[in-house]
C-alpha atoms as a PDB file:
ATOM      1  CA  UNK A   1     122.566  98.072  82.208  1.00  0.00           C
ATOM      2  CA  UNK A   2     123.932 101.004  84.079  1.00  0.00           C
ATOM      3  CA  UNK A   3     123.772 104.868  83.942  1.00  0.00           C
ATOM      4  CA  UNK A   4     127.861 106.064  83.123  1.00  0.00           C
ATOM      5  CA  UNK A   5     126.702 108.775  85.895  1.00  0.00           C
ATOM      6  CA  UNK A   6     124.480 106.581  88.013  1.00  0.00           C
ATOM      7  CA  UNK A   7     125.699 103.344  89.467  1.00  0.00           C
ATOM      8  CA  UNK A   8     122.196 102.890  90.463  1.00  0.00           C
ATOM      9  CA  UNK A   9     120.039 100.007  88.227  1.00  0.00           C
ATOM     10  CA  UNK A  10     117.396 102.085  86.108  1.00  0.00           C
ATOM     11  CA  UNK A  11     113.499 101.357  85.628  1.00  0.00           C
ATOM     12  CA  UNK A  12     113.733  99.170  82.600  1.00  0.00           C
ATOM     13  CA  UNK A  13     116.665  96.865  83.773  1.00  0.00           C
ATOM     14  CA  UNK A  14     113.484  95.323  85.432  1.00  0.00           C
ATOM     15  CA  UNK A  15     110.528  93.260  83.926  1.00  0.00           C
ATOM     16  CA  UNK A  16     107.742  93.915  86.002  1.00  0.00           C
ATOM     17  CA  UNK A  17     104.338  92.442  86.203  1.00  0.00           C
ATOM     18  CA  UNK A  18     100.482  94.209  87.632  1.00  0.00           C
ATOM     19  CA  UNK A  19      97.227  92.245  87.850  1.00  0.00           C
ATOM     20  CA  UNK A  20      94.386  94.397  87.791  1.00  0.00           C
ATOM     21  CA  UNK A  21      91.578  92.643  89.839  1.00  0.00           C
ATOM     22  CA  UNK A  22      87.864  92.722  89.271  1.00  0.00           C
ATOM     23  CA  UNK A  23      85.913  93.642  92.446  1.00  0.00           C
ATOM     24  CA  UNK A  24      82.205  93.978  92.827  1.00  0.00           C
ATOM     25  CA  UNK A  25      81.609  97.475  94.449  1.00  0.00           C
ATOM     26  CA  UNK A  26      78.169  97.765  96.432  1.00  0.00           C
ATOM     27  CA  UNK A  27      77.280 101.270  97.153  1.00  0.00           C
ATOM     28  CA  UNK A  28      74.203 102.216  98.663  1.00  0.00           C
ATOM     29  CA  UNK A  29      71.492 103.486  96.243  1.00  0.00           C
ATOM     30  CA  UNK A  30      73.307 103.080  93.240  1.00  0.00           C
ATOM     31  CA  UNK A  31      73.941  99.176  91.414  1.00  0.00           C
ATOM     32  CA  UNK A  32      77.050  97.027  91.547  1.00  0.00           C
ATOM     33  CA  UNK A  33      80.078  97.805  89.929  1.00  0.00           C
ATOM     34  CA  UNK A  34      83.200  96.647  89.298  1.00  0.00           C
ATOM     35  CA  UNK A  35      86.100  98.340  90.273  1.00  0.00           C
ATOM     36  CA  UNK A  36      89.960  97.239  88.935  1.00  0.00           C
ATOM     37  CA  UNK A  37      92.633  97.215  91.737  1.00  0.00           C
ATOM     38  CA  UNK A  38      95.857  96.431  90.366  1.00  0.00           C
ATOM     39  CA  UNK A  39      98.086  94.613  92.144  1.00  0.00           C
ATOM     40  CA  UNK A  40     101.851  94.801  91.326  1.00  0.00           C
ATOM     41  CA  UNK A  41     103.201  91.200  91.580  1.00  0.00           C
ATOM     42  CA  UNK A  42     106.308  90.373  90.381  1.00  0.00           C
ATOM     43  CA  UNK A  43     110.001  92.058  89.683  1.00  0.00           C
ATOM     44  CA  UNK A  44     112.405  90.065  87.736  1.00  0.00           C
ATOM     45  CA  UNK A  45     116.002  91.886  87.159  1.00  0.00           C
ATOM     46  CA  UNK A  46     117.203  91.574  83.569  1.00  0.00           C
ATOM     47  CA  UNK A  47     120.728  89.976  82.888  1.00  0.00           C
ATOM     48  CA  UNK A  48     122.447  88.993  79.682  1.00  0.00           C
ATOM     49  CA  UNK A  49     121.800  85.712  80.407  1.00  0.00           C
ATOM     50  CA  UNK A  50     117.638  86.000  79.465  1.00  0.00           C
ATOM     51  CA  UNK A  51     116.298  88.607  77.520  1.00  0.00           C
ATOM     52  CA  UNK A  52     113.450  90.670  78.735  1.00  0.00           C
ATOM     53  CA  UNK A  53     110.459  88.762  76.495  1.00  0.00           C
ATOM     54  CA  UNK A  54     111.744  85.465  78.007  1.00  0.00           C
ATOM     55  CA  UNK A  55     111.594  86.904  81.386  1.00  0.00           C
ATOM     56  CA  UNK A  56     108.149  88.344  80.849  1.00  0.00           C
ATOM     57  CA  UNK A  57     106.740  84.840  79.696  1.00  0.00           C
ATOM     58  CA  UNK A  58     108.026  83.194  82.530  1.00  0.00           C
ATOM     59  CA  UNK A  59     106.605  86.066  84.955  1.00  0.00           C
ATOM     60  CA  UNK A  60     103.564  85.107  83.051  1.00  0.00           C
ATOM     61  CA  UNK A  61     103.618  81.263  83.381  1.00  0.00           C
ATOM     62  CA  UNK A  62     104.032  81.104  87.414  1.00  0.00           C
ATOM     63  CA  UNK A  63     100.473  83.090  87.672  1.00  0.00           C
ATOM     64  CA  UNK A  64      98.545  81.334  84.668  1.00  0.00           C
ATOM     65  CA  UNK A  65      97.703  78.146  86.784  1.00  0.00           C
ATOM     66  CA  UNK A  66      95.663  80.441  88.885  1.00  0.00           C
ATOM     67  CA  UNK A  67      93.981  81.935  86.460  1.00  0.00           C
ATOM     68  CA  UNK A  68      93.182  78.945  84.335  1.00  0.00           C
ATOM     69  CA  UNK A  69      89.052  79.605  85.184  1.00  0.00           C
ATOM     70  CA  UNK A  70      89.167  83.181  84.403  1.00  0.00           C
ATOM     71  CA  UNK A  71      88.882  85.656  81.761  1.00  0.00           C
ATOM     72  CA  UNK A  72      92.670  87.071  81.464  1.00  0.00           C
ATOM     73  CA  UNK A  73      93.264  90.530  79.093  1.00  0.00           C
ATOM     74  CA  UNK A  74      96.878  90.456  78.458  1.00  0.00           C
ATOM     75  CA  UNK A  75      97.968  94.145  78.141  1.00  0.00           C
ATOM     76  CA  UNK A  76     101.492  95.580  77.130  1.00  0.00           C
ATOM     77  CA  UNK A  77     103.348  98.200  74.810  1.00  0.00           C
ATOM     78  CA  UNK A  78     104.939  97.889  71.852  1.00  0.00           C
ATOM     79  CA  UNK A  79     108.212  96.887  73.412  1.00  0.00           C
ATOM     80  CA  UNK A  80     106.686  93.290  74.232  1.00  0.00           C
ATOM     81  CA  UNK A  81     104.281  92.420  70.843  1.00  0.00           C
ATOM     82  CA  UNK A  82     106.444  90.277  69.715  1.00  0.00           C
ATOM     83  CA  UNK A  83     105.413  86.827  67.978  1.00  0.00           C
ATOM     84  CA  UNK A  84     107.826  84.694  70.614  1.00  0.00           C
ATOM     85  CA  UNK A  85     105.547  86.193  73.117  1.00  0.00           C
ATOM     86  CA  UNK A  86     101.696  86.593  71.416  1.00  0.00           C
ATOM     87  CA  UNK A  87     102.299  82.889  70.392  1.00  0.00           C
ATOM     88  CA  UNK A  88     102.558  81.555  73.970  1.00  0.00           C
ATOM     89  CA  UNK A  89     100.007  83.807  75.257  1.00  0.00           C
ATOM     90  CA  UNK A  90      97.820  82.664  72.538  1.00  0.00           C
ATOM     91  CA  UNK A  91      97.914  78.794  73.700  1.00  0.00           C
ATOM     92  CA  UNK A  92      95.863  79.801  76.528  1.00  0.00           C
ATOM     93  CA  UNK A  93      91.939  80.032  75.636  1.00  0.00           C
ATOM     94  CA  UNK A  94      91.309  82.128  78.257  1.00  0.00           C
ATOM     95  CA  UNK A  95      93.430  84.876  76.920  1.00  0.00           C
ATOM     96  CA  UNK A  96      93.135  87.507  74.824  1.00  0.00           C
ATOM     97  CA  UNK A  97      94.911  90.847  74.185  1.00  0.00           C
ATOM     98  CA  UNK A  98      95.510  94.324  74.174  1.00  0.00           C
ATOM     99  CA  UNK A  99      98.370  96.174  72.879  1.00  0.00           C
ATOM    100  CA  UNK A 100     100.094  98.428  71.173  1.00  0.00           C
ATOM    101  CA  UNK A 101     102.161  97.934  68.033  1.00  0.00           C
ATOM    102  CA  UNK A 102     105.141  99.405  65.969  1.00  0.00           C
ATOM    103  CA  UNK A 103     104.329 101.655  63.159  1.00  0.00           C
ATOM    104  CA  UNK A 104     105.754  99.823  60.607  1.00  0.00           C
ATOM    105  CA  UNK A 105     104.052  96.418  61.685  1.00  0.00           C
ATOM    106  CA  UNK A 106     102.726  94.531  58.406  1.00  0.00           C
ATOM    107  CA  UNK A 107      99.315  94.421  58.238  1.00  0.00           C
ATOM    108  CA  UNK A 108      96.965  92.940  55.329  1.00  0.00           C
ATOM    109  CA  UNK A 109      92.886  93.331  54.643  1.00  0.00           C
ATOM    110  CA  UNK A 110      91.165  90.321  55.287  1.00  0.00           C
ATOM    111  CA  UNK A 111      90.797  87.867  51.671  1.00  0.00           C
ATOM    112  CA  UNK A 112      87.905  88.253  49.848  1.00  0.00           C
ATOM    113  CA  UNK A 113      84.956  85.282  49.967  1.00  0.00           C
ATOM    114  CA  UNK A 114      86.419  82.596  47.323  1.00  0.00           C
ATOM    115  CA  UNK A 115      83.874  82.533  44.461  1.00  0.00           C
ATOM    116  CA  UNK A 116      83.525  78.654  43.983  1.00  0.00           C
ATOM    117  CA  UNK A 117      87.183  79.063  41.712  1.00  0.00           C
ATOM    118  CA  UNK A 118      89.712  76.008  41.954  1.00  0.00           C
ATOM    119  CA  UNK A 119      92.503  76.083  43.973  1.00  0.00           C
ATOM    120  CA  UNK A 120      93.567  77.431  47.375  1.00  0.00           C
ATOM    121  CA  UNK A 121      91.536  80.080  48.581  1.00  0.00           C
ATOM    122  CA  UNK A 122      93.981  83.328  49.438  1.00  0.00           C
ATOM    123  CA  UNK A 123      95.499  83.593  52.883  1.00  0.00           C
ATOM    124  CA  UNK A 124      95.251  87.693  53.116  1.00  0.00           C
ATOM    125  CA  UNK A 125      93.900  90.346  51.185  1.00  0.00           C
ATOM    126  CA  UNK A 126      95.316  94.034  50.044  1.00  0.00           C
ATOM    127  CA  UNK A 127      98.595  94.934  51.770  1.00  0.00           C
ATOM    128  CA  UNK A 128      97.279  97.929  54.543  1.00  0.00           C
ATOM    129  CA  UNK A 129      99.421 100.817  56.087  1.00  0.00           C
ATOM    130  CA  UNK A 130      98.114 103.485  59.250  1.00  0.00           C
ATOM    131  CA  UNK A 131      96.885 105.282  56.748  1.00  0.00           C
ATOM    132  CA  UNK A 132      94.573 103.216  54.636  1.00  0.00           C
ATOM    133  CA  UNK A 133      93.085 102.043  58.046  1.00  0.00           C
ATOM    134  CA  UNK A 134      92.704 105.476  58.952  1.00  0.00           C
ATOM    135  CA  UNK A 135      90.684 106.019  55.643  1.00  0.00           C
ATOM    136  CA  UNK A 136      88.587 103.361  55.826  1.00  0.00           C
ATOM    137  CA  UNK A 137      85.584 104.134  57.958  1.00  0.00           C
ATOM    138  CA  UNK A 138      86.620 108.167  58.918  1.00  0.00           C
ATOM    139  CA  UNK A 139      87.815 108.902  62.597  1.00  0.00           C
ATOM    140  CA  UNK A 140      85.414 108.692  65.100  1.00  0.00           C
ATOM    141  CA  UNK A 141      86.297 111.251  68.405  1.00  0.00           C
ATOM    142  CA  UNK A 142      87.964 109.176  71.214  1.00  0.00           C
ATOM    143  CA  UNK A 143      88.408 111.819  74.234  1.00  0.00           C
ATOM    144  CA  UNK A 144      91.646 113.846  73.083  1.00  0.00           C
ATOM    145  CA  UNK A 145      92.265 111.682  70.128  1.00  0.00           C
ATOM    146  CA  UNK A 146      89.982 110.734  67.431  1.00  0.00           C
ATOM    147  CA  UNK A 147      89.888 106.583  66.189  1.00  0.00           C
ATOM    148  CA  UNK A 148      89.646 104.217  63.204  1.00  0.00           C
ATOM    149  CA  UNK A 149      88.667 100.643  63.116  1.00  0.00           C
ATOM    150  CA  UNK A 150      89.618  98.021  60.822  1.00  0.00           C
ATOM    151  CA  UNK A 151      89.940  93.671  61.025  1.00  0.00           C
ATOM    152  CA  UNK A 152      92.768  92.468  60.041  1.00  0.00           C
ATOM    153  CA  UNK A 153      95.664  90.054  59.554  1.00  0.00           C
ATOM    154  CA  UNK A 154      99.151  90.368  60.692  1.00  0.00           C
ATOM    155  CA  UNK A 155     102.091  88.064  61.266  1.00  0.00           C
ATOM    156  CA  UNK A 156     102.312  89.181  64.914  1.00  0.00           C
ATOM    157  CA  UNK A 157      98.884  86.776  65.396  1.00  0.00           C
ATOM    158  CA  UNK A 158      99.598  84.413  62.729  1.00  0.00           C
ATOM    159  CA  UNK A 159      96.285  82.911  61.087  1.00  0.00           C
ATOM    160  CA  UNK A 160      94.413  84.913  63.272  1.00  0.00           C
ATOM    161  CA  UNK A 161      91.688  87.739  62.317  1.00  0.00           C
ATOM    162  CA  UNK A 162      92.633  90.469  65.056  1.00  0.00           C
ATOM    163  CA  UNK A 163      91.115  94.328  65.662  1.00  0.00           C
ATOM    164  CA  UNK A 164      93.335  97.122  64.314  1.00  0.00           C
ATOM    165  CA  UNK A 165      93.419 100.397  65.754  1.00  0.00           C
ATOM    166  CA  UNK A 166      94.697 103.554  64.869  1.00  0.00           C
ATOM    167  CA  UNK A 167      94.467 106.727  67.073  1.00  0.00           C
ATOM    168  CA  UNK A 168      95.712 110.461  66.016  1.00  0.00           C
ATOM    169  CA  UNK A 169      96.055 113.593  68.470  1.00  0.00           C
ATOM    170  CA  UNK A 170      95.504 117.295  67.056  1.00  0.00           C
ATOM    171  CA  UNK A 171      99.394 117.336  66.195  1.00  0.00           C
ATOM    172  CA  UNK A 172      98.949 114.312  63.489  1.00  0.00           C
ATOM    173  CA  UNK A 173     100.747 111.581  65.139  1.00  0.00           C
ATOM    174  CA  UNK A 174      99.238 108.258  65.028  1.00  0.00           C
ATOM    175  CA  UNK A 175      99.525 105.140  67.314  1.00  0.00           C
ATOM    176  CA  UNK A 176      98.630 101.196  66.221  1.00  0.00           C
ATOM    177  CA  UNK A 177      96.762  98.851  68.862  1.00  0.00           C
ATOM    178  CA  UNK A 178      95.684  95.096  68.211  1.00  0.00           C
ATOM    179  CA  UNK A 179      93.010  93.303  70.037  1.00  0.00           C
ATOM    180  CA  UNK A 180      92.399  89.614  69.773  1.00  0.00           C
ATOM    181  CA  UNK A 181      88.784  89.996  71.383  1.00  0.00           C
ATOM    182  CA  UNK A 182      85.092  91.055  69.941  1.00  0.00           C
ATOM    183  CA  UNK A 183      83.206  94.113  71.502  1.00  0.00           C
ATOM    184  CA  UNK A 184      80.763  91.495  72.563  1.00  0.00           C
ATOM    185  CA  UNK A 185      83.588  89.474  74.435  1.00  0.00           C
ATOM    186  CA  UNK A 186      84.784  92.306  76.363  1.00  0.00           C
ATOM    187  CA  UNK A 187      80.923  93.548  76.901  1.00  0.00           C
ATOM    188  CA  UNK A 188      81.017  92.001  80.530  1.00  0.00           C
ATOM    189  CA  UNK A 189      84.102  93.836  81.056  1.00  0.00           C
ATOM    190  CA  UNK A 190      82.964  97.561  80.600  1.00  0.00           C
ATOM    191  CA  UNK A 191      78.732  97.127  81.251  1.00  0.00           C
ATOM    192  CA  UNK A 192      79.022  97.441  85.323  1.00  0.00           C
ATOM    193  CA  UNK A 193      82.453  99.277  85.338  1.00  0.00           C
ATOM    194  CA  UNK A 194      82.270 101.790  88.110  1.00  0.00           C
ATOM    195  CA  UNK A 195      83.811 104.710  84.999  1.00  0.00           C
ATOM    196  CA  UNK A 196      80.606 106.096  83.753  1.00  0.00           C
ATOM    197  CA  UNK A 197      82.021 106.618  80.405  1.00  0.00           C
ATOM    198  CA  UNK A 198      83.217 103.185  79.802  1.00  0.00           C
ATOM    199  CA  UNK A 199      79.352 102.151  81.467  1.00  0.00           C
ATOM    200  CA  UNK A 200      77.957 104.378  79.447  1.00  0.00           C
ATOM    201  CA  UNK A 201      79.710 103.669  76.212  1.00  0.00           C
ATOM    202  CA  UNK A 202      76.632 103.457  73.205  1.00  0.00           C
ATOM    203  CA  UNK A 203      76.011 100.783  71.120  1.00  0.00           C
ATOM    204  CA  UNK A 204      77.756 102.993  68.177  1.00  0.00           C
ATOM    205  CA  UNK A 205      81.221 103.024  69.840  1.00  0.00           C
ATOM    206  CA  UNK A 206      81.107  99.769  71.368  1.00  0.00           C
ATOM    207  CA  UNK A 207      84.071  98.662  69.090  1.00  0.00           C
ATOM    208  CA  UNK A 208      86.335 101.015  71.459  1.00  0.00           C
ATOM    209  CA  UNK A 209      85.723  98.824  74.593  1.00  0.00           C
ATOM    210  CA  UNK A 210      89.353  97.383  73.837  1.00  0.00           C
ATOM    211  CA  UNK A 211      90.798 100.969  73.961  1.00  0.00           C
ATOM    212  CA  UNK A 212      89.220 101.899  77.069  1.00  0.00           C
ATOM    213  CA  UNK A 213      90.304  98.583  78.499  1.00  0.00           C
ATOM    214  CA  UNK A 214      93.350  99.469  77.615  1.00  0.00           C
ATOM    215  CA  UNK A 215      93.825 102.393  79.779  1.00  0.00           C
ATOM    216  CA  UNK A 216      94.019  99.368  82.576  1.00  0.00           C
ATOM    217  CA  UNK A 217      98.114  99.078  81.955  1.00  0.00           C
ATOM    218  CA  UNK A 218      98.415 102.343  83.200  1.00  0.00           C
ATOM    219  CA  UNK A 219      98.616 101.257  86.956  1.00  0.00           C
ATOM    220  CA  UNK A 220     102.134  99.349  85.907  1.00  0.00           C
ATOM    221  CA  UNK A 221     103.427 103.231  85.173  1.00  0.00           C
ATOM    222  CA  UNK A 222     101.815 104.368  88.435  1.00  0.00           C
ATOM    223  CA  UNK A 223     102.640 101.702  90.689  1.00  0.00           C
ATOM    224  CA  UNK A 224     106.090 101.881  89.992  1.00  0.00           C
ATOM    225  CA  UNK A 225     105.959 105.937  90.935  1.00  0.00           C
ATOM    226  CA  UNK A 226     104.512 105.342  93.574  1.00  0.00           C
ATOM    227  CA  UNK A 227     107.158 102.765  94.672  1.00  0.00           C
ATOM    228  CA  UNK A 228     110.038 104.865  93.895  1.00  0.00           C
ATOM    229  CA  UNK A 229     108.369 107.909  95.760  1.00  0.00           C
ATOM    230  CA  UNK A 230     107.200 106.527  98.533  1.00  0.00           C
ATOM    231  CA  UNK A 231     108.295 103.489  99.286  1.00  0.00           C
ATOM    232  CA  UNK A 232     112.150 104.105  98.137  1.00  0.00           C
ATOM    233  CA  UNK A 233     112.363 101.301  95.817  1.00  0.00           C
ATOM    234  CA  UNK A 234     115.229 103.487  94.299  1.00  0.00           C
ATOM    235  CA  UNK A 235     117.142 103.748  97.754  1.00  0.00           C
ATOM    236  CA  UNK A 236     118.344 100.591  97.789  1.00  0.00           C
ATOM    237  CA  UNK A 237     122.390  99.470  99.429  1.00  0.00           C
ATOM    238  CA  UNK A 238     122.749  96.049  98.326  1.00  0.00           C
ATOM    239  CA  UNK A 239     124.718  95.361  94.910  1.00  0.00           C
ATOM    240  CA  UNK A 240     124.442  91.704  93.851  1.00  0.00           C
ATOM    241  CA  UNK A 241     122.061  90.872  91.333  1.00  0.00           C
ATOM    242  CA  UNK A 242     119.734  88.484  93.414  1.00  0.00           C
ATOM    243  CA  UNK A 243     119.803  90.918  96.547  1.00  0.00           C
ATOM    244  CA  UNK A 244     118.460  93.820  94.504  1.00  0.00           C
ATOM    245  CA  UNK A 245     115.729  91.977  93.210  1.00  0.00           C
ATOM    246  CA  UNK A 246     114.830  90.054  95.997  1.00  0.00           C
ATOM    247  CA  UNK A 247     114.306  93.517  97.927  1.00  0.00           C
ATOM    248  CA  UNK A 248     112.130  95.050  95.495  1.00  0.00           C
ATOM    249  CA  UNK A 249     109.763  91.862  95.757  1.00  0.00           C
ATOM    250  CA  UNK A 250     109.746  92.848  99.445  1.00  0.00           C
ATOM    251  CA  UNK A 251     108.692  96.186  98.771  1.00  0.00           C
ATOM    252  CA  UNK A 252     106.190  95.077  96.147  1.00  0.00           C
ATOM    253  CA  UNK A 253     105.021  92.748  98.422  1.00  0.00           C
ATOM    254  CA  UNK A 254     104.135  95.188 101.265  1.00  0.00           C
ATOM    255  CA  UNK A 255     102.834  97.693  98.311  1.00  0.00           C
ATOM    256  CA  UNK A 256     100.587  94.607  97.088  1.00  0.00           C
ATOM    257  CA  UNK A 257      99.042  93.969 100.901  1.00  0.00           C
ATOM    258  CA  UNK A 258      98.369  97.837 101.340  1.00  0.00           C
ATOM    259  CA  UNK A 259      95.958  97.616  98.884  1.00  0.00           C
ATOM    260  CA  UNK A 260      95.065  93.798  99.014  1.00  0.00           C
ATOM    261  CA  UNK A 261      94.126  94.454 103.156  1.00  0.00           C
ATOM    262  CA  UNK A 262      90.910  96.604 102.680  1.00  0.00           C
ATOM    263  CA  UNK A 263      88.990  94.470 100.407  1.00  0.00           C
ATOM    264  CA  UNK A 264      89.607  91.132 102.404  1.00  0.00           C
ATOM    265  CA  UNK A 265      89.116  92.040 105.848  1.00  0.00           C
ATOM    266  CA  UNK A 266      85.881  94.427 106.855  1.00  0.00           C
ATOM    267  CA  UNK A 267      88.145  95.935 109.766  1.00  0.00           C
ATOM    268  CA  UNK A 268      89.914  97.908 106.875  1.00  0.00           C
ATOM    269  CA  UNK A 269      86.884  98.510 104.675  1.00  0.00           C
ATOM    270  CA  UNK A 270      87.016 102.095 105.013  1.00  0.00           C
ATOM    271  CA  UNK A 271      90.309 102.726 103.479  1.00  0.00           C
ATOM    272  CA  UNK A 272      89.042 101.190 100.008  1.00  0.00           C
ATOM    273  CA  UNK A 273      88.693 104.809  98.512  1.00  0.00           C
ATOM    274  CA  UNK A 274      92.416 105.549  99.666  1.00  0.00           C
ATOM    275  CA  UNK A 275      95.755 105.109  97.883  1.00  0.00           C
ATOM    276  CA  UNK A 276      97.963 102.613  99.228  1.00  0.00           C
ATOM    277  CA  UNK A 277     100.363 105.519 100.918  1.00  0.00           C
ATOM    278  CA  UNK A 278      97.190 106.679 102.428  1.00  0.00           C
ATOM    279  CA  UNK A 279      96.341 103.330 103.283  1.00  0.00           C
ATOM    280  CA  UNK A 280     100.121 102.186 104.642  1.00  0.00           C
ATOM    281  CA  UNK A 281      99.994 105.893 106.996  1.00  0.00           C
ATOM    282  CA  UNK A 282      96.874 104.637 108.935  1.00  0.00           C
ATOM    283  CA  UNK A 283      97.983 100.857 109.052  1.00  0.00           C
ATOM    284  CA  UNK A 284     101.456 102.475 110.601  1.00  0.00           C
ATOM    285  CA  UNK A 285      99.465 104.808 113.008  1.00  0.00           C
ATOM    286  CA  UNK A 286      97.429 101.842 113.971  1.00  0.00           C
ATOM    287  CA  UNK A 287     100.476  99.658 114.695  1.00  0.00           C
ATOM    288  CA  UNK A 288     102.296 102.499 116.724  1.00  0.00           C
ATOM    289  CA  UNK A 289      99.045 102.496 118.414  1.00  0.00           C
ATOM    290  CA  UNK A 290      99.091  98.113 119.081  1.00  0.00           C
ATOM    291  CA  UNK A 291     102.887  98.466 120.515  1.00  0.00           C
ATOM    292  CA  UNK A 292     102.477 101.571 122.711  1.00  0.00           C
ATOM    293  CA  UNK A 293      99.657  99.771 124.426  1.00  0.00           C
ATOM    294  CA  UNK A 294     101.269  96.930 125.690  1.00  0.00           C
ATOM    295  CA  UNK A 295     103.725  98.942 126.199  1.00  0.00           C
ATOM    296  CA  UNK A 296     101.827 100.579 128.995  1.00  0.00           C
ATOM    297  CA  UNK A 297     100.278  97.480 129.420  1.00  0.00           C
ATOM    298  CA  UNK A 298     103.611  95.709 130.966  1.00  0.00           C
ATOM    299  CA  UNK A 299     104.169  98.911 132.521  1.00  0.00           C
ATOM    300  CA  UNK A 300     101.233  98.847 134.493  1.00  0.00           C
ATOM    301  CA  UNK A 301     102.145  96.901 137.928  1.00  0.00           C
ATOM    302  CA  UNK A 302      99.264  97.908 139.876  1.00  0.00           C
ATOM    303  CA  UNK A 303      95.536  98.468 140.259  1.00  0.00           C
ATOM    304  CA  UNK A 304      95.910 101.839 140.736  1.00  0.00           C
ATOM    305  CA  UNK A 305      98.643 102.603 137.567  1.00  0.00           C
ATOM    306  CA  UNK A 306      96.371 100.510 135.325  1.00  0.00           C
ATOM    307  CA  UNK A 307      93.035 102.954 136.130  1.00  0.00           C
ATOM    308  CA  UNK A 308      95.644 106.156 135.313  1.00  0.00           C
ATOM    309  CA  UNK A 309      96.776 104.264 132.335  1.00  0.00           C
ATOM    310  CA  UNK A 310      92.751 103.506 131.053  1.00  0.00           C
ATOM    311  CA  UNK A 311      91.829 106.917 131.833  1.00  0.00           C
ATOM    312  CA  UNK A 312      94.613 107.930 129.575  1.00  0.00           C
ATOM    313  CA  UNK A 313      93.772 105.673 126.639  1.00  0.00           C
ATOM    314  CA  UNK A 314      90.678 107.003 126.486  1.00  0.00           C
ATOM    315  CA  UNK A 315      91.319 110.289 126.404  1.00  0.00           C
ATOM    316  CA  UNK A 316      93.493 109.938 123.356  1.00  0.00           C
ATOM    317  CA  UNK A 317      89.973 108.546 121.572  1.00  0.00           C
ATOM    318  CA  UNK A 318      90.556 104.876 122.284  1.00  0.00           C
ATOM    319  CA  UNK A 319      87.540 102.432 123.853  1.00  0.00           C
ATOM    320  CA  UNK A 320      87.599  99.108 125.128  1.00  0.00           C
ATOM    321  CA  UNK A 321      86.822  97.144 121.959  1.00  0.00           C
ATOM    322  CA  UNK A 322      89.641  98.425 120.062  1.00  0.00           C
ATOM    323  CA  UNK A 323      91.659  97.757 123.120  1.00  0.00           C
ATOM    324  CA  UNK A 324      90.687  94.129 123.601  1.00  0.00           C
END
């Protein structure tokens, strides 16, 4: 759980969880789009006690009941596809998902159409490795890596027909994603997105909408950067279990409102575009501004110091609506 030359609690002691929200973006001259700002929600500390896929479901089961009317894409690495965790995911109709997958995960071709023939039809077909899916329809370029395609069955998704995916990069290694979704499911998700090449995508590469989609776990990586380098989540001087955690839900908690604040109240509207340390600076220069006024406010014992004081304020740049 430890470093042997850090006492301090590493990265993946924790489980965390990130919510990337759908917006509608309305800029002038151009149509609405929809812009995906993730939200970091949850830490949950890893002990013996629970391991990390149990903690992850659980993360996942407190925010489900609000999300019982939407349209949730569960993404995650290869560290969580595990069956204990696609299963329960899975029970929800609502979901589907995105994610990457161990090399050596057993995959099989779909069974071919039973031909009238007694007896019970086949469950899979042909036995498939990275390669064979790789083969099947030639790679297709996909940015810095190029793509293959292929439906499947595996025992990750039980009975289920999923989409199998397998990149390759100029030095030959290859990567394995599932999706549990249709192009034409995810359509909605990529047609108004404010990226012009996932917008943009043509009919022909529509199958990679789930790979582009993908790229949406990212934020979980930058979020917690941004955490530990600006808001000192690795600073911490409290040792017990539930006092370490409980901070870093603090912290994620004021990271969360930073970028939660300028798309709920107009006041703030302008800071959409920043990052949420850009965002925090101005909220903090705004607030230094709110206590040094009354401040001089309960300073200001007469007439005459009050006029001084006004004459001041406005000099620095501030008027009287901001004021009031």
């Amino acid at each position: 759980m430890h470093d042997s030359k850090n006492r301090m609690v590493n990265g993946h002691c924790f489980v965390s969880l990130t919510m990337s929200v759908p917006l509608i973006e309305v800029r002038i001259g151009h149509q609405q789009q929809i812009r995906y700002v993730p939200i970091p929600i949850e830490y949950a500390m890893w002990t013996p006690e629970k391991t990390k896929l149990e903690i992850a479901t659980e993360l996942l089961a407190e925010i489900m009941p609000m999300l019982k009317d939407k349209q949730v894409i569960l993404c995650f690495d290869s560290w969580y596809a595990k069956k204990k965790l696609i299963d329960w995911a899975l029970l929800h109709s609502n979901v589907n998902i995105i994610c990457n997958a161990r090399h050596d995960t057993v995959m099989w071709d779909l069974p071919e159409p039973t031909s009238g023939k007694r007896g019970r039809p086949k469950k899979y077909g042909d036995k498939l490795s990275l390669d064979s899916i790789k083969d099947f329809h030639g790679e297709i370029p996909f940015g810095k890596y190029k793509v293959t395609h292929r439906t499947v069955k595996t025992n990750l998704f039980g009975n289920r027909s999923v989409h199998a995916y397998v990149t390759s990069n100029s030095k030959g290694s290859h990567r394995l994603f599932f999706c549990t979704a249709s192009a034409a499911e995810l359509h909605m998700s990529c047609a108004w997105h404010e990226n012009s090449e996932l917008r943009n995508c043509p009919a022909e590469e529509a199958f990679l909408y789930s790979l582009k989609l993908y790229k949406l776990r990212w934020p979980i990586e930058t979020n917690y950067y941004e955490q530990k380098t600006f808001w000192s989540i690795d600073k911490y001087m409290v040792c017990k279990h539930i006092g370490i955690e409980r901070l870093l839900n603090m912290i994620d908690v004021a990271h969360s409102m930073t970028k939660i604040l300028p798309h709920t109240d107009s006041t703030f509207c302008k800071y959409r575009n920043m990052s949420a340390q850009e965002c925090r600076h101005k909220l903090r220069e705004l607030i230094n501004k709110e206590i040094f006024f009354t401040s001089l406010a309960d300073c200001a014992q007469t007439a005459k110091n009050s006029a001084i004081i006004m004459e001041f304020l406005e000099a620095m740049g501030w008027n009287e609506g901001y004021a009031a």
